[in-house]
Protein backbone atom coordinates (compact mmCIF):
# COMPACT_ATOMS: atom_id res chain seq x y z
CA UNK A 1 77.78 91.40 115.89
CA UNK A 2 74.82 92.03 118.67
CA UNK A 3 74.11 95.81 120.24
CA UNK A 4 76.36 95.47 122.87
CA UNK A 5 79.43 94.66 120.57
CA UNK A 6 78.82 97.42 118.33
CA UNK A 7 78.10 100.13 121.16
CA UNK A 8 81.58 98.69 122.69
CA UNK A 9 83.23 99.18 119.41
CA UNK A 10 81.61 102.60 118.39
CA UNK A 11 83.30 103.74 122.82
CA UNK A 12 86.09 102.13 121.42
CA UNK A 13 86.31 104.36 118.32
CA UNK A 14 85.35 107.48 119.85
CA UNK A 15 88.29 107.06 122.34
CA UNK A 16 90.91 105.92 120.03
CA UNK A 17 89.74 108.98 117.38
CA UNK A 18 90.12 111.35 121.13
CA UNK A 19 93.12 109.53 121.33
CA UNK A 20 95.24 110.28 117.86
CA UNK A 21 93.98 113.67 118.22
CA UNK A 22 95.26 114.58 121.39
CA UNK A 23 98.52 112.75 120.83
CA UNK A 24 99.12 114.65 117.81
CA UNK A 25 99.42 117.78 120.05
CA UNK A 26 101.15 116.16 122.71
CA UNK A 27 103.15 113.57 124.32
CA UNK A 28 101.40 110.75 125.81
CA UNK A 29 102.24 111.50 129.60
CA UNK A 30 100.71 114.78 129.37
CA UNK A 31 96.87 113.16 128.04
CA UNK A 32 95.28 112.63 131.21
CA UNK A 33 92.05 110.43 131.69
CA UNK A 34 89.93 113.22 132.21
CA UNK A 35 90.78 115.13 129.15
CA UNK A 36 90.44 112.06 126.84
CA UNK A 37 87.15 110.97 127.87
CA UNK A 38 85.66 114.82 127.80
CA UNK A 39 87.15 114.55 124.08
CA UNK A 40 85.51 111.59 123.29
CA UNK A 41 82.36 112.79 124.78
CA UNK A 42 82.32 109.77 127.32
CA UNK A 43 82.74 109.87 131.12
CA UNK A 44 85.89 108.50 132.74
CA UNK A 45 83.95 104.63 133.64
CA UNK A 46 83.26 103.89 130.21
CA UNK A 47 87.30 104.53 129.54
CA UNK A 48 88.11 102.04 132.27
CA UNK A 49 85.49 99.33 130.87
CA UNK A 50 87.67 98.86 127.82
CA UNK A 51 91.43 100.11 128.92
CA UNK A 52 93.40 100.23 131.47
CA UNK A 53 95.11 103.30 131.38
CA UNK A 54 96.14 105.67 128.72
CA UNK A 55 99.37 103.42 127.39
CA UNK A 56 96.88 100.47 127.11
CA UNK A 57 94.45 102.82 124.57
CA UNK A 58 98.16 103.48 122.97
CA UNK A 59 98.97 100.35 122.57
CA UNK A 60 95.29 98.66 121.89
CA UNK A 61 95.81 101.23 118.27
CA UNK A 62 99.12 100.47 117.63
CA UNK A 63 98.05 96.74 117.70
CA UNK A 64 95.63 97.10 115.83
CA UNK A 65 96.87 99.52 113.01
CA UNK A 66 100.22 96.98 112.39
CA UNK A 67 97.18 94.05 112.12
CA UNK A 68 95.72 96.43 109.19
CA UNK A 69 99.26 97.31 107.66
CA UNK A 70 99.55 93.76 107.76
CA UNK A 71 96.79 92.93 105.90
CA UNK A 72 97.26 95.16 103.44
CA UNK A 73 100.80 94.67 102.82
CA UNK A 74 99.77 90.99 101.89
CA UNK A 75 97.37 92.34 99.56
CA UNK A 76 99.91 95.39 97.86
CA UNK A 77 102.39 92.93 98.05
CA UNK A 78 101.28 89.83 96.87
CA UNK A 79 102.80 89.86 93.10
CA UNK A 80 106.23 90.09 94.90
CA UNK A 81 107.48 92.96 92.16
CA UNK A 82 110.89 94.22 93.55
CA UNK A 83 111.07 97.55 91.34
CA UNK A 84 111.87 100.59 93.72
CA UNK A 85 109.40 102.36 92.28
CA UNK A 86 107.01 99.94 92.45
CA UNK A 87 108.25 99.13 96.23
CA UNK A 88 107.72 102.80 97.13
CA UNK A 89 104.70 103.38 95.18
CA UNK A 90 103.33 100.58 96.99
CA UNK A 91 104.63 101.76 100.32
CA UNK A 92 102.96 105.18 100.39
CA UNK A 93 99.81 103.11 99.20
CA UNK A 94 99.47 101.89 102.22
CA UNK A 95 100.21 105.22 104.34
CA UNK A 96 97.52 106.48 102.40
CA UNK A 97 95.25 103.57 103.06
CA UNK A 98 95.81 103.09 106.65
CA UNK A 99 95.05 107.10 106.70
CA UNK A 100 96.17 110.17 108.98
CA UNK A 101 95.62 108.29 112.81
CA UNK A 102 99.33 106.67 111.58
CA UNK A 103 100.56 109.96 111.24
CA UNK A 104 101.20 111.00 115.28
CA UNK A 105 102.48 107.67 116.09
CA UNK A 106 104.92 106.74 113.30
CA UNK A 107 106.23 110.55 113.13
CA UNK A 108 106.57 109.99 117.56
CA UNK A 109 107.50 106.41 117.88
CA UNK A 110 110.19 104.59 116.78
CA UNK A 111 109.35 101.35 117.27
CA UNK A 112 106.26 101.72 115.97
CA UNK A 113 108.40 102.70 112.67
CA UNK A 114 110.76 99.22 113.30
CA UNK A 115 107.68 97.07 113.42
CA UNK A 116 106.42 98.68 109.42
CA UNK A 117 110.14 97.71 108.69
CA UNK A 118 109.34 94.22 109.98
CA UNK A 119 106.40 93.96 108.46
CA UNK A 120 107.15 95.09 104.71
CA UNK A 121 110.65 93.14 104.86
CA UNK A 122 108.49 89.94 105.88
CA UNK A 123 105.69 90.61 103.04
CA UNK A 124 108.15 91.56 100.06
CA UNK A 125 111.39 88.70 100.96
CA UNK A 126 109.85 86.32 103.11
CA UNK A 127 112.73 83.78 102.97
CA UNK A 128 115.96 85.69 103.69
CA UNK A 129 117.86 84.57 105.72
CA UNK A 130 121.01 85.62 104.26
CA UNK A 131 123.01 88.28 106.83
CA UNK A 132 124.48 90.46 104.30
CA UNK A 133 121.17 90.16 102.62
CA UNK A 134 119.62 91.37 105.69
CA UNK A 135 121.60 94.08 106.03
CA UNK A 136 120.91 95.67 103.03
CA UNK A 137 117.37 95.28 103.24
CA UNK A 138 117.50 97.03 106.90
CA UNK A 139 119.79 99.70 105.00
CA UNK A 140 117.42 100.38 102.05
CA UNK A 141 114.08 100.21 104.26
CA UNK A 142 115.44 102.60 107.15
CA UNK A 143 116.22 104.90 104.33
CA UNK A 144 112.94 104.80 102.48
CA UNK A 145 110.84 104.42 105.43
CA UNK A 146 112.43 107.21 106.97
CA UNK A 147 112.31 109.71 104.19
CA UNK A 148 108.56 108.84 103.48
CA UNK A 149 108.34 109.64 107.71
CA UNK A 150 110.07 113.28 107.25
CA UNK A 151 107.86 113.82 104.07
CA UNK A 152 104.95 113.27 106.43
CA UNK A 153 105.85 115.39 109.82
CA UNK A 154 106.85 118.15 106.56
CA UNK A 155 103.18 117.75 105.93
CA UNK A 156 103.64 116.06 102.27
CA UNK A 157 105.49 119.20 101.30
CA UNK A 158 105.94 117.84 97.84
CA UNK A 159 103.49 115.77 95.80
CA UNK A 160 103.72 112.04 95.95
CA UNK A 161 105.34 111.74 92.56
CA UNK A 162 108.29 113.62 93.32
CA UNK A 163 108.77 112.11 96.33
CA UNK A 164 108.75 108.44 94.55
CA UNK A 165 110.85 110.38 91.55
CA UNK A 166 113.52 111.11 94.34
CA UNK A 167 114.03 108.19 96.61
CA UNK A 168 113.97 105.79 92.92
CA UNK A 169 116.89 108.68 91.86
CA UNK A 170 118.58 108.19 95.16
CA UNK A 171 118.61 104.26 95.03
CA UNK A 172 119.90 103.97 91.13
CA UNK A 173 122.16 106.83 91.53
CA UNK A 174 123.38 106.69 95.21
CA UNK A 175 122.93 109.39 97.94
CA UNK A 176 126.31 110.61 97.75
CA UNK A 177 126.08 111.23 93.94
CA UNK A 178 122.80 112.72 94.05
CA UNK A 179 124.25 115.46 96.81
CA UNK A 180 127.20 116.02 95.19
CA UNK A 181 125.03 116.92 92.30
CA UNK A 182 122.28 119.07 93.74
CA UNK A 183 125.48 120.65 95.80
CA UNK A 184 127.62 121.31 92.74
CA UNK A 185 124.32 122.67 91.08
CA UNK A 186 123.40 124.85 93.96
CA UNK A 187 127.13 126.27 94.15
CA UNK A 188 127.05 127.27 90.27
CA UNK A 189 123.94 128.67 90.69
CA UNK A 190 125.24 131.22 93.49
CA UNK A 191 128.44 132.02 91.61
CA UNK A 192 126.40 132.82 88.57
CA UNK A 193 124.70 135.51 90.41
């Protein structure tokens, strides 16, 4: 890579790390230009060298973050284990890896979160192509994808071991079994006192 390429990609940095950190505080049609690039430490031409506006920054990281979930879903994934806990274990791996700029985007977009899906159905059963197959698949990766997404915007609230403890109870044992449960516990509990 010559000087040029590397300065580009440093701008290119800079504005995408402005970027995550304004979105994180707001929604993308209130980050204007102007704010972003006085964030970034940059002036307003340099933004407009590289993007178009502020949905093509949006999109340029989104791009480029499912390229590096991607790639490391081929590497977590490659011994093609199917264990839940294994599954999830490997799942918030890669949350971890890919790091906090995922954070604002998969806890504000939701197609963001339907490409992941894609992408981890694709990596861990390439060669379903079975409907009822698909459908549970869809079914069990809404479920963990979306709980792993509300542990996140609850700011990891519990540690990663009980979360992986809970959705691995929840798929042997069933959701409705598992409420009924904590419910039934939770009721005893208050009639106790």
């Amino acid at each position: 890579m010559n000087k040029n390429e590397q300065k580009s990609l440093k701008t290119k940095k800079k504005l995408q790390a402005a970027f995550i950190d304004l979105y994180s505080q707001k929604n993308i049609e209130k980050i204007t230009i102007k704010e972003l690039t006085d964030k970034a430490g940059l002036n307003r031409g340099t933004f407009y060298i590289h993007y178009l506006d502020i949905y093509d920054l949006f999109n340029n990281i989104k791009i480029n973050l499912l390229h590096e979930i991607e790639k490391k879903a081929d590497k977590i994934f490659e011994k093609k284990q199917l264990s839940v806990k294994v599954m999830v274990e490997n799942i918030l791996d890669l949350y971890h890896q890919v790091g906090e700029k995922l954070i604002p985007i998969i806890t504000k977009d939701a197609t963001f979160t339907e490409n992941i899906k894609t992408i981890l159905k694709s990596k861990i059963f390439p060669n379903y192509e079975n409907q009822e197959i698909n459908y549970l698949l869809e079914y069990h990766f809404s479920a963990v994808i979306s709980t792993i997404n509300l542990w996140v915007k609850n700011n990891k609230n519990v540690s990663p071991t009980e979360l992986i403890k809970l959705i691995v109870e929840i798929s042997s044992k069933g959701i409705l079994t598992l409420v009924n449960e904590r419910y039934n516990n939770s009721t005893m509990l208050v009639q106790k006192n």
